[in-house]
PDB file of N, CA and C in Angstrom:
ATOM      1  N   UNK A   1     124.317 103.788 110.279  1.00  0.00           N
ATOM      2  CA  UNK A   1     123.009 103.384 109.834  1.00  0.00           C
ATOM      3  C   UNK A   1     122.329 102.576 110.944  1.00  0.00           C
ATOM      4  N   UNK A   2     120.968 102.885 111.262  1.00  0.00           N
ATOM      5  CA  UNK A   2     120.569 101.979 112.275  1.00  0.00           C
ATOM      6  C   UNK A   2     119.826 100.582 111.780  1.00  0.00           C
ATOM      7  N   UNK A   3     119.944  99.860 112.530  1.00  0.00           N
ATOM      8  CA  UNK A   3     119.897  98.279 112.794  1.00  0.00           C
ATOM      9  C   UNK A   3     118.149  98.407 111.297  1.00  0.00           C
ATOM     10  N   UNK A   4     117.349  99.161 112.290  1.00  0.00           N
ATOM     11  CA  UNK A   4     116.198  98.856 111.831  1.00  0.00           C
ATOM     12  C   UNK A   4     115.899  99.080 110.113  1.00  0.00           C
ATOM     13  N   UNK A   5     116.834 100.058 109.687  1.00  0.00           N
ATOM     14  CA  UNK A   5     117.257 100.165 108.263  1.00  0.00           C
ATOM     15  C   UNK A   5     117.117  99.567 107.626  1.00  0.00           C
ATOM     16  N   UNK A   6     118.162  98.777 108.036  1.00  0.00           N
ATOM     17  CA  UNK A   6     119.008  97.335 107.794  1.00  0.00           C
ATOM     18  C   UNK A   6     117.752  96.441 107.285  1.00  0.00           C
ATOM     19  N   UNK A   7     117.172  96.222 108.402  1.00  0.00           N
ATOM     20  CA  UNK A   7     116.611  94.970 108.371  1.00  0.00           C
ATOM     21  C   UNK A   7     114.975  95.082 107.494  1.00  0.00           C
ATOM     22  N   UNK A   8     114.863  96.515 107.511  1.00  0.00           N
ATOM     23  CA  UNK A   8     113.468  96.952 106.741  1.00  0.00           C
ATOM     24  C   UNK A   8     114.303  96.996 104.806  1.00  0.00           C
ATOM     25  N   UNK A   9     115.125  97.070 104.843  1.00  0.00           N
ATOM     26  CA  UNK A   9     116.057  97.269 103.483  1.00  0.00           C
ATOM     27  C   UNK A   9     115.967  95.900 103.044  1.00  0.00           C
ATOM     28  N   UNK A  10     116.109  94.871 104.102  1.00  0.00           N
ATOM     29  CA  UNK A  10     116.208  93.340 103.534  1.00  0.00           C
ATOM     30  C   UNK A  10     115.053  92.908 103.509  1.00  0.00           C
ATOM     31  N   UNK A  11     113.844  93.387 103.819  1.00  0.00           N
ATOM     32  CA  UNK A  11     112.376  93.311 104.041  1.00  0.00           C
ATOM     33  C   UNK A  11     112.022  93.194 102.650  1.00  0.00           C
ATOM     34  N   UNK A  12     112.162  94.861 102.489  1.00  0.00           N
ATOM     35  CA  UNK A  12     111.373  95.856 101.145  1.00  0.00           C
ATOM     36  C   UNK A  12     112.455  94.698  99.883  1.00  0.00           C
ATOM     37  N   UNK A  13     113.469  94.739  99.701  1.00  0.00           N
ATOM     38  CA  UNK A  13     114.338  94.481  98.513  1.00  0.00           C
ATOM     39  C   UNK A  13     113.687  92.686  98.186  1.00  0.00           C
ATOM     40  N   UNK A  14     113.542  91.795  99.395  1.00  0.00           N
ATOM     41  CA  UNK A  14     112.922  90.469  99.335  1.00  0.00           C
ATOM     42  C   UNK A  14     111.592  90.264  98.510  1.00  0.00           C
ATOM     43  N   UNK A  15     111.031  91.177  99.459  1.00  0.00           N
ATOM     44  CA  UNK A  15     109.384  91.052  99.271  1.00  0.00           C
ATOM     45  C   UNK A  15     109.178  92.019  97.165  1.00  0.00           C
ATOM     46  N   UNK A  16     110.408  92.911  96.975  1.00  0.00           N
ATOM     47  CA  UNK A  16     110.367  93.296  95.204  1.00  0.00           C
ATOM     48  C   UNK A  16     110.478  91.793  94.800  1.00  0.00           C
ATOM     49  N   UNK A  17     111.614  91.465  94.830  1.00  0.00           N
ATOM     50  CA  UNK A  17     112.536  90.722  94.293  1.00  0.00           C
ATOM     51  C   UNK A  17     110.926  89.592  94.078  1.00  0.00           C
ATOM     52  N   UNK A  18     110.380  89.193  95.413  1.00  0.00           N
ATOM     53  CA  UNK A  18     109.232  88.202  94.825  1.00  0.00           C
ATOM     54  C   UNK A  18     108.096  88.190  94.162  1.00  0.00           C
ATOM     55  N   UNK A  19     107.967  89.647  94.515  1.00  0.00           N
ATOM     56  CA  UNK A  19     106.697  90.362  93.909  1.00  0.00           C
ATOM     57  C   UNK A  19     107.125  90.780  92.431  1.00  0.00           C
ATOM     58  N   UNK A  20     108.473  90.247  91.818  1.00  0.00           N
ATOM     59  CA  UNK A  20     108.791  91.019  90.343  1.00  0.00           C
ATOM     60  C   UNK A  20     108.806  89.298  89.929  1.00  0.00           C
ATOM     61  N   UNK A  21     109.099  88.653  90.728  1.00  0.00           N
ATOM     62  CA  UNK A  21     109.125  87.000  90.279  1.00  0.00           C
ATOM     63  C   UNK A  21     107.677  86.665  89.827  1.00  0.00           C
ATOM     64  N   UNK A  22     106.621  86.912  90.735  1.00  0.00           N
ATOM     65  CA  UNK A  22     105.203  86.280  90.594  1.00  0.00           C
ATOM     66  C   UNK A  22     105.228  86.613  89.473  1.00  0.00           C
ATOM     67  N   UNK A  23     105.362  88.626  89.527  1.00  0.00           N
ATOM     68  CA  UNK A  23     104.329  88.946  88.449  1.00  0.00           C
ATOM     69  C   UNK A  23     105.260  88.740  86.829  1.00  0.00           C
ATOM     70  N   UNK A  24     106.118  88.171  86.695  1.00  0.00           N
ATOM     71  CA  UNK A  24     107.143  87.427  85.454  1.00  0.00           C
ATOM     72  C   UNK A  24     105.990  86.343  85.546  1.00  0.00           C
ATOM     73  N   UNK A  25     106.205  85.323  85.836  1.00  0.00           N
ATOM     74  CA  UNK A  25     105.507  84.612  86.326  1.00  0.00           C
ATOM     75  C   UNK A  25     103.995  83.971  85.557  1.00  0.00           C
ATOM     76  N   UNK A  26     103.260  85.117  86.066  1.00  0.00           N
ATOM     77  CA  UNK A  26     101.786  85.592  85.707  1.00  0.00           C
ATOM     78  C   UNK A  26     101.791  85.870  83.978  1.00  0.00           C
ATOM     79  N   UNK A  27     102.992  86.294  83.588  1.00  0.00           N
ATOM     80  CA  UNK A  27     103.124  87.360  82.396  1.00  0.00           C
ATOM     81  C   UNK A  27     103.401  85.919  81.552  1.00  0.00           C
ATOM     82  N   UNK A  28     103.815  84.748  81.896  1.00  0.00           N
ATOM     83  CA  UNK A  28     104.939  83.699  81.116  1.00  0.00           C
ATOM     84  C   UNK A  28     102.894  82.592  81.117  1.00  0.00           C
ATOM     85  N   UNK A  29     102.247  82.608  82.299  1.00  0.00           N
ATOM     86  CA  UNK A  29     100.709  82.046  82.140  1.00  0.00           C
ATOM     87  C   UNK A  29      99.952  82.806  81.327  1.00  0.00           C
ATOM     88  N   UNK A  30      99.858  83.693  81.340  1.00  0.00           N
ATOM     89  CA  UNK A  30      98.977  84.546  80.466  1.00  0.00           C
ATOM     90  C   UNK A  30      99.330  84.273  78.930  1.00  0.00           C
ATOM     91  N   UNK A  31     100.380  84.236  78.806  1.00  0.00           N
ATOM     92  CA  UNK A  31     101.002  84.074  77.251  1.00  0.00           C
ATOM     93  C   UNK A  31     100.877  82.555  76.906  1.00  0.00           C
ATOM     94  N   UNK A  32     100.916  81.543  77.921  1.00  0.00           N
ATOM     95  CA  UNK A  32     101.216  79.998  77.400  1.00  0.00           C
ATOM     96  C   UNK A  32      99.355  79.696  77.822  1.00  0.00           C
ATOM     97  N   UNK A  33      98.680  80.555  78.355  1.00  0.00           N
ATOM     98  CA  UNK A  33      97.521  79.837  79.026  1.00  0.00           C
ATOM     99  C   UNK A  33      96.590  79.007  77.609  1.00  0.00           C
ATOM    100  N   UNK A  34      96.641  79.556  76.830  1.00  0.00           N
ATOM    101  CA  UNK A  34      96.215  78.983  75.582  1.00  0.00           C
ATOM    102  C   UNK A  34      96.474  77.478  75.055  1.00  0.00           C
ATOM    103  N   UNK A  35      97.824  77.339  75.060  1.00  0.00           N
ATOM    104  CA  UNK A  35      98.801  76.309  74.820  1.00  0.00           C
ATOM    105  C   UNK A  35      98.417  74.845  76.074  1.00  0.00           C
ATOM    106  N   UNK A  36      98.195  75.181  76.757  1.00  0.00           N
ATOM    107  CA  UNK A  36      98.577  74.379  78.406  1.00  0.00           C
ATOM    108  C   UNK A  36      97.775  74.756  78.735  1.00  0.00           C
ATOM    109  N   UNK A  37      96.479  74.046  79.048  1.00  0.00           N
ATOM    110  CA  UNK A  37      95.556  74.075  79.871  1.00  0.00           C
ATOM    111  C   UNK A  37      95.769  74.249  81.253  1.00  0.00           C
ATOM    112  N   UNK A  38      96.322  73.275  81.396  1.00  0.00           N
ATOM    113  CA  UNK A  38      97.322  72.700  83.094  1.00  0.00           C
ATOM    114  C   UNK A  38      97.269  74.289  84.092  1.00  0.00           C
ATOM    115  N   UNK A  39      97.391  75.276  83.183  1.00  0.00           N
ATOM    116  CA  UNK A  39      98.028  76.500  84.032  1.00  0.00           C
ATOM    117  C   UNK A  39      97.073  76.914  84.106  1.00  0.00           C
ATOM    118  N   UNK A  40      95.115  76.783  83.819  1.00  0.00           N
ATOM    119  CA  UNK A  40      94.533  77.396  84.247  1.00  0.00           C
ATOM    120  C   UNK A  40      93.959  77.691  85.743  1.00  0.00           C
ATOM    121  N   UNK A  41      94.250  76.225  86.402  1.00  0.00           N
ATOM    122  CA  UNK A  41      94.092  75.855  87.424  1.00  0.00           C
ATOM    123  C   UNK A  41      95.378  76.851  88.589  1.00  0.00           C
ATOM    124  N   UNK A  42      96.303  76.952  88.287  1.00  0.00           N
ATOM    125  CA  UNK A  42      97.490  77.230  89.078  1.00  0.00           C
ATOM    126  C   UNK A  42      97.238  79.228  88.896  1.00  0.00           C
ATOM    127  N   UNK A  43      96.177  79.604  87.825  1.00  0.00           N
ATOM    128  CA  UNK A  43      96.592  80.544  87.497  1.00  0.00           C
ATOM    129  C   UNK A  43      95.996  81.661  88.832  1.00  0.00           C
ATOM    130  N   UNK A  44      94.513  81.391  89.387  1.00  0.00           N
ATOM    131  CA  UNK A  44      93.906  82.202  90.468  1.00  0.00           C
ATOM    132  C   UNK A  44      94.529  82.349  91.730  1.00  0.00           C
ATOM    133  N   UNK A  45      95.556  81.046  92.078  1.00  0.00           N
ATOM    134  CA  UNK A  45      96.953  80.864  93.795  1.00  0.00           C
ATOM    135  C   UNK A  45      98.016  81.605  92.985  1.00  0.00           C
ATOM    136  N   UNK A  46      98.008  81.698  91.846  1.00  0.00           N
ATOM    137  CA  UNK A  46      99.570  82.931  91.453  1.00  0.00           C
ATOM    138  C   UNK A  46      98.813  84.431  91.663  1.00  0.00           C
ATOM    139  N   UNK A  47      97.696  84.750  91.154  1.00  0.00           N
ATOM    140  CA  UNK A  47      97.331  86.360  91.355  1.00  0.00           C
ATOM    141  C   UNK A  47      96.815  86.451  92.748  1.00  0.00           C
ATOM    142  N   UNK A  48      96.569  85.857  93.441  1.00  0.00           N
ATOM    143  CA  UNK A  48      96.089  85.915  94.742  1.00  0.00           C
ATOM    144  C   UNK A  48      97.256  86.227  95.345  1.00  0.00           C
ATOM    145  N   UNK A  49      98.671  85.204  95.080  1.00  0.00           N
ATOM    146  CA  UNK A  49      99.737  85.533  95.936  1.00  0.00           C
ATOM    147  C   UNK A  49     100.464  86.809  95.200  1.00  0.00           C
ATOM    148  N   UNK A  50     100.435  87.215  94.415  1.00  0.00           N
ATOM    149  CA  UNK A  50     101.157  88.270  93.657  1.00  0.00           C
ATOM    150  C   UNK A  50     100.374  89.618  94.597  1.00  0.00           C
ATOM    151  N   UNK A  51      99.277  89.760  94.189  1.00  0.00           N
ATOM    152  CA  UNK A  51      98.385  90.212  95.520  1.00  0.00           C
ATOM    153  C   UNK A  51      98.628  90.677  96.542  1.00  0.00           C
ATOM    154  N   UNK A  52      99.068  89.635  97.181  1.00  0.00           N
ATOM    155  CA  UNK A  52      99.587  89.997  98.630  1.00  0.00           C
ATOM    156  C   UNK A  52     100.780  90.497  98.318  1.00  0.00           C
ATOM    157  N   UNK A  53     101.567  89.876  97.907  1.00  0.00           N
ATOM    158  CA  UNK A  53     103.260  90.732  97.552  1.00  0.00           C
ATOM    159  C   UNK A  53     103.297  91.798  97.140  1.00  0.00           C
ATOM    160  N   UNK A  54     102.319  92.154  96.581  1.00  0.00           N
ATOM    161  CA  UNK A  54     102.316  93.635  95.973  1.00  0.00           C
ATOM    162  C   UNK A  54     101.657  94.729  96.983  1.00  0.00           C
ATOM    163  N   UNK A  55     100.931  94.040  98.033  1.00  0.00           N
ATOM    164  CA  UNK A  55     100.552  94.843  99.083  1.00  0.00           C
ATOM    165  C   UNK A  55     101.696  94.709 100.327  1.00  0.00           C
ATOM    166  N   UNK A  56     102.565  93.987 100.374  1.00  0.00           N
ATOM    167  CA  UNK A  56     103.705  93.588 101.043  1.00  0.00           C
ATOM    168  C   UNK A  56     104.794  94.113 100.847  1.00  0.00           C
ATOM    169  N   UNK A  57     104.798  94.408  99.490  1.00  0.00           N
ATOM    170  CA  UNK A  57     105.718  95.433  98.766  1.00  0.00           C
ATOM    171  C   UNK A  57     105.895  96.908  99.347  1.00  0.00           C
ATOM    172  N   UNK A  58     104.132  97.206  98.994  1.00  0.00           N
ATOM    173  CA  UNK A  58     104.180  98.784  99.747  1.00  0.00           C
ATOM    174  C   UNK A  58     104.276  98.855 100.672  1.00  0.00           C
ATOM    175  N   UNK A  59     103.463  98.033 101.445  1.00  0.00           N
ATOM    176  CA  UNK A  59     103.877  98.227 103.252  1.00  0.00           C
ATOM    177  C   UNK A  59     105.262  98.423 103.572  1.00  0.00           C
ATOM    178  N   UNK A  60     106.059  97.251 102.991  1.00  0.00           N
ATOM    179  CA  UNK A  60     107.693  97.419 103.442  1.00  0.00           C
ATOM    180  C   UNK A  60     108.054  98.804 102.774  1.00  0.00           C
ATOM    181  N   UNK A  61     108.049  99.027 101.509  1.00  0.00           N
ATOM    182  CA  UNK A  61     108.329 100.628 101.336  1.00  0.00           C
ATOM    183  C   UNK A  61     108.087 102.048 102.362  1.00  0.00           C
ATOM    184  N   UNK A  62     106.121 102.069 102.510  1.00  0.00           N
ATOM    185  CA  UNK A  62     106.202 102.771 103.764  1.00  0.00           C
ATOM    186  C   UNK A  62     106.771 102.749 105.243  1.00  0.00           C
ATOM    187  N   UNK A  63     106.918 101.295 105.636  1.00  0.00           N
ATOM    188  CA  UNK A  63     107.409 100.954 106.598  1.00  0.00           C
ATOM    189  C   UNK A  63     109.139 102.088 106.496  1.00  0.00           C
ATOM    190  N   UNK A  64     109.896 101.430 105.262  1.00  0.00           N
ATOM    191  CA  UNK A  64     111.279 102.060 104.801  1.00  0.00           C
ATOM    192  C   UNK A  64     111.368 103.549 104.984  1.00  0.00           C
ATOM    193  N   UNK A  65     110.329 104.387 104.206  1.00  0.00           N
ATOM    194  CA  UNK A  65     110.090 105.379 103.896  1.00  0.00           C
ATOM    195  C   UNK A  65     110.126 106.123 105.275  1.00  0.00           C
ATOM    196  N   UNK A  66     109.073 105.541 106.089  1.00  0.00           N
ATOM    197  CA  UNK A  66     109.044 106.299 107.529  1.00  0.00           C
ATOM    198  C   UNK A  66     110.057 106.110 108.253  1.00  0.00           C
ATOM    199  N   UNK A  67     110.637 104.750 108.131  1.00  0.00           N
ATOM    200  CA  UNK A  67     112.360 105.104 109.559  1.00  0.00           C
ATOM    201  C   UNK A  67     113.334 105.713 108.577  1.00  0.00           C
ATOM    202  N   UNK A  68     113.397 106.303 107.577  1.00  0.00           N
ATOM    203  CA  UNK A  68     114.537 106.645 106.872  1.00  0.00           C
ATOM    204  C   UNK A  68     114.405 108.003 107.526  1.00  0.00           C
ATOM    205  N   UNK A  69     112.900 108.672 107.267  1.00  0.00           N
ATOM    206  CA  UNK A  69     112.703 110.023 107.389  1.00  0.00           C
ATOM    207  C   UNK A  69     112.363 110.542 108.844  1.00  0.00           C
ATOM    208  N   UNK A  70     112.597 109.057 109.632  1.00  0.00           N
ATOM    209  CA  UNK A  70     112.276 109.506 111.279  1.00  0.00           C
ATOM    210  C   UNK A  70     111.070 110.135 111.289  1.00  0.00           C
ATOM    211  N   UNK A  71     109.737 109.466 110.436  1.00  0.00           N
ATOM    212  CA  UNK A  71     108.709 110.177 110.690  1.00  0.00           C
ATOM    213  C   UNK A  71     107.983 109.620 112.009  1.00  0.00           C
ATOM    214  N   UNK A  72     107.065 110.485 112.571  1.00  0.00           N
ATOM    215  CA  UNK A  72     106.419 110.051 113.722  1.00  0.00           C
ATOM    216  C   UNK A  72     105.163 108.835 113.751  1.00  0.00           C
ATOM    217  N   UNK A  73     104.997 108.270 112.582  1.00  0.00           N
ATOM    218  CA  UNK A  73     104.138 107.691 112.346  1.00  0.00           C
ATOM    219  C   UNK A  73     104.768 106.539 111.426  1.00  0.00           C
ATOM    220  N   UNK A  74     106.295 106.049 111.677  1.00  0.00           N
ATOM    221  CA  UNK A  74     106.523 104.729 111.476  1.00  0.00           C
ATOM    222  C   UNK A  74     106.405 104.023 112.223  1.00  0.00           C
ATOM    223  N   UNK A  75     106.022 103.917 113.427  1.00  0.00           N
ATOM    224  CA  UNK A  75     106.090 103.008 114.246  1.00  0.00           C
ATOM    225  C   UNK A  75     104.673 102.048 113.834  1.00  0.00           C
ATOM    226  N   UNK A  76     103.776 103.052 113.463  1.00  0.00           N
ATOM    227  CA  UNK A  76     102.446 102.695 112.583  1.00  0.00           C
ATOM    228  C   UNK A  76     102.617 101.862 111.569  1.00  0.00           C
ATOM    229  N   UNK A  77     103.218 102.203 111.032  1.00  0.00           N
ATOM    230  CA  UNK A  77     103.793 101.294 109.731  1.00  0.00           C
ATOM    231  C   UNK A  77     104.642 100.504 109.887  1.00  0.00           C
ATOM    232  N   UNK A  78     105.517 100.321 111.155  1.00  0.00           N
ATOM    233  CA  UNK A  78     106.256  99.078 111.380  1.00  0.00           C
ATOM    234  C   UNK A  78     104.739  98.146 111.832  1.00  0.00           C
ATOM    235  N   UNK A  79     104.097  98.234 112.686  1.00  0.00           N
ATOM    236  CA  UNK A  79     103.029  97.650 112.894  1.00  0.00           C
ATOM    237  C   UNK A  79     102.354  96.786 111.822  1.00  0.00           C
ATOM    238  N   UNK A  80     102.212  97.706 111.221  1.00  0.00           N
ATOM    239  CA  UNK A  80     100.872  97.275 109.646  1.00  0.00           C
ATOM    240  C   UNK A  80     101.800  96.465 109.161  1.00  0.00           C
ATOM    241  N   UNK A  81     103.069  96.653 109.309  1.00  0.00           N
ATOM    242  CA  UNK A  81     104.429  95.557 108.008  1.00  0.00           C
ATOM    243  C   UNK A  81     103.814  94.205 108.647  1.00  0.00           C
ATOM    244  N   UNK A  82     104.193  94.723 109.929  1.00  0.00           N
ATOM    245  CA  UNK A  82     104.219  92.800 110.760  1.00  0.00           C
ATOM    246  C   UNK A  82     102.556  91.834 110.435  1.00  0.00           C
ATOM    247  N   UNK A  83     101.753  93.078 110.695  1.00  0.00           N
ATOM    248  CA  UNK A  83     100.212  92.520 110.452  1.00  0.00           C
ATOM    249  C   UNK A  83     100.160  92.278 109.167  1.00  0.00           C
ATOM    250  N   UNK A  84     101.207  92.803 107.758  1.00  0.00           N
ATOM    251  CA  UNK A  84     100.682  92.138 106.231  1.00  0.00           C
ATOM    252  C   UNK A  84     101.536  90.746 106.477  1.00  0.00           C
ATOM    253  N   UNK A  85     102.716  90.924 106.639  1.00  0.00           N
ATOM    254  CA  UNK A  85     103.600  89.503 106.970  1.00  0.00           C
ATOM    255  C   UNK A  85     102.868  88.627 107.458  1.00  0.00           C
ATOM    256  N   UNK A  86     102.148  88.825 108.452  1.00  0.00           N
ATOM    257  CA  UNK A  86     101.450  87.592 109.020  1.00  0.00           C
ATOM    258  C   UNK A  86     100.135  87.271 108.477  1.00  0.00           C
ATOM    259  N   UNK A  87      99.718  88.471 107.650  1.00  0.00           N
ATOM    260  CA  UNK A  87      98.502  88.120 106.450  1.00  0.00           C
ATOM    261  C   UNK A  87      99.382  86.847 105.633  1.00  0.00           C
ATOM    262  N   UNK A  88     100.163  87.741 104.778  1.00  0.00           N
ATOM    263  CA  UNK A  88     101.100  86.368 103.403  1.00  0.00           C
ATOM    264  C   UNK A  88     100.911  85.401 104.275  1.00  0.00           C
ATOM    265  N   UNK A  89     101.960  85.147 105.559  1.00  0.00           N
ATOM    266  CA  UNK A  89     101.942  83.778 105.985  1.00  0.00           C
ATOM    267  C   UNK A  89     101.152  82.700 106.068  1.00  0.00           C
ATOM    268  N   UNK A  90     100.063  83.932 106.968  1.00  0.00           N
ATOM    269  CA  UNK A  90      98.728  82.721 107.251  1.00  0.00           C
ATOM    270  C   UNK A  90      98.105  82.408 105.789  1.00  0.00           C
ATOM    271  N   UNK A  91      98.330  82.808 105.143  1.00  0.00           N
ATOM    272  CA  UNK A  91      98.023  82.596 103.345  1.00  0.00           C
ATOM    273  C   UNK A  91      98.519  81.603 103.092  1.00  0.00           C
ATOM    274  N   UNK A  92      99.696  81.571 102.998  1.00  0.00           N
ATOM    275  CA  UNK A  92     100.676  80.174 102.663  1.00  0.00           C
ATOM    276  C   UNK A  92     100.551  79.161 103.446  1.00  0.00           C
ATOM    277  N   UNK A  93     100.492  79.780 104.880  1.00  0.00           N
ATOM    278  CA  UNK A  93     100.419  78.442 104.926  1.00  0.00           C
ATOM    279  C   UNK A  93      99.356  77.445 105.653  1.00  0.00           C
ATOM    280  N   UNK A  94      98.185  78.305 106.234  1.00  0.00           N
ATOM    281  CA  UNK A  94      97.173  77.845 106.283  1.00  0.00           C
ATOM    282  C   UNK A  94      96.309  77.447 105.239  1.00  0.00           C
ATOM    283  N   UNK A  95      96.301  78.482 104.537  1.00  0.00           N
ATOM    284  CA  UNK A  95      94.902  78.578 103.715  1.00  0.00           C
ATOM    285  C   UNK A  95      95.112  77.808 102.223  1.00  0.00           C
ATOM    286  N   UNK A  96      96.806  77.676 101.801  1.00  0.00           N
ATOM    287  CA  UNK A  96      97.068  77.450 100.579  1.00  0.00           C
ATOM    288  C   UNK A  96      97.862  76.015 101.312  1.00  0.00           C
ATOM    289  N   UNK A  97      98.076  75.447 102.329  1.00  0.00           N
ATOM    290  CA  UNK A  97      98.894  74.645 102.657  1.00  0.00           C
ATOM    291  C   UNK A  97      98.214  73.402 102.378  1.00  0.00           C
TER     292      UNK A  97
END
């Protein structure tokens, strides 16, 4: 298996794993938002970041999708992975920091 697999496998499986957390998450505000005011405020920085994870999500998939299948146009999509990654980031931690 090559390296890049690997490391796009620990990409894609991270970026589910957080993107299935938010959107739990979102699902647990939506249901209490009634109850708890408190969460209306927190509720627009959870869909914003769910957002991005869910566009972070697919990227790492296509990113996956194309070195699995040795297509000629992952290298494209390794590209776009690094440019959403550094979208989330500068999200977190500029803009939401």
């Amino acid at each position: 298996m090559r390296p890049t697999v690997v490391v796009l496998g620990f990409v894609l499986g991270s970026a589910t794993a957080i993107t299935f957390a938010l959107g739990g998450t979102a699902v647990v505000f939506f249901v209490l938002h009634d109850d708890y005011p408190r969460l209306e405020g927190e509720l627009v920085p959870l869909l914003e970041s769910l957002g991005l994870f869910v566009l972070l999500t697919a990227q790492a998939a296509f990113s996956f999708y194309g070195e699995i299948k040795a297509s000629r146009w992952r290298r494209v999509a390794h590209l776009l992975l690094v440019g959403v990654l550094a979208a989330v980031a500068a999200y977190h931690v500029w803009l939401r920091g």
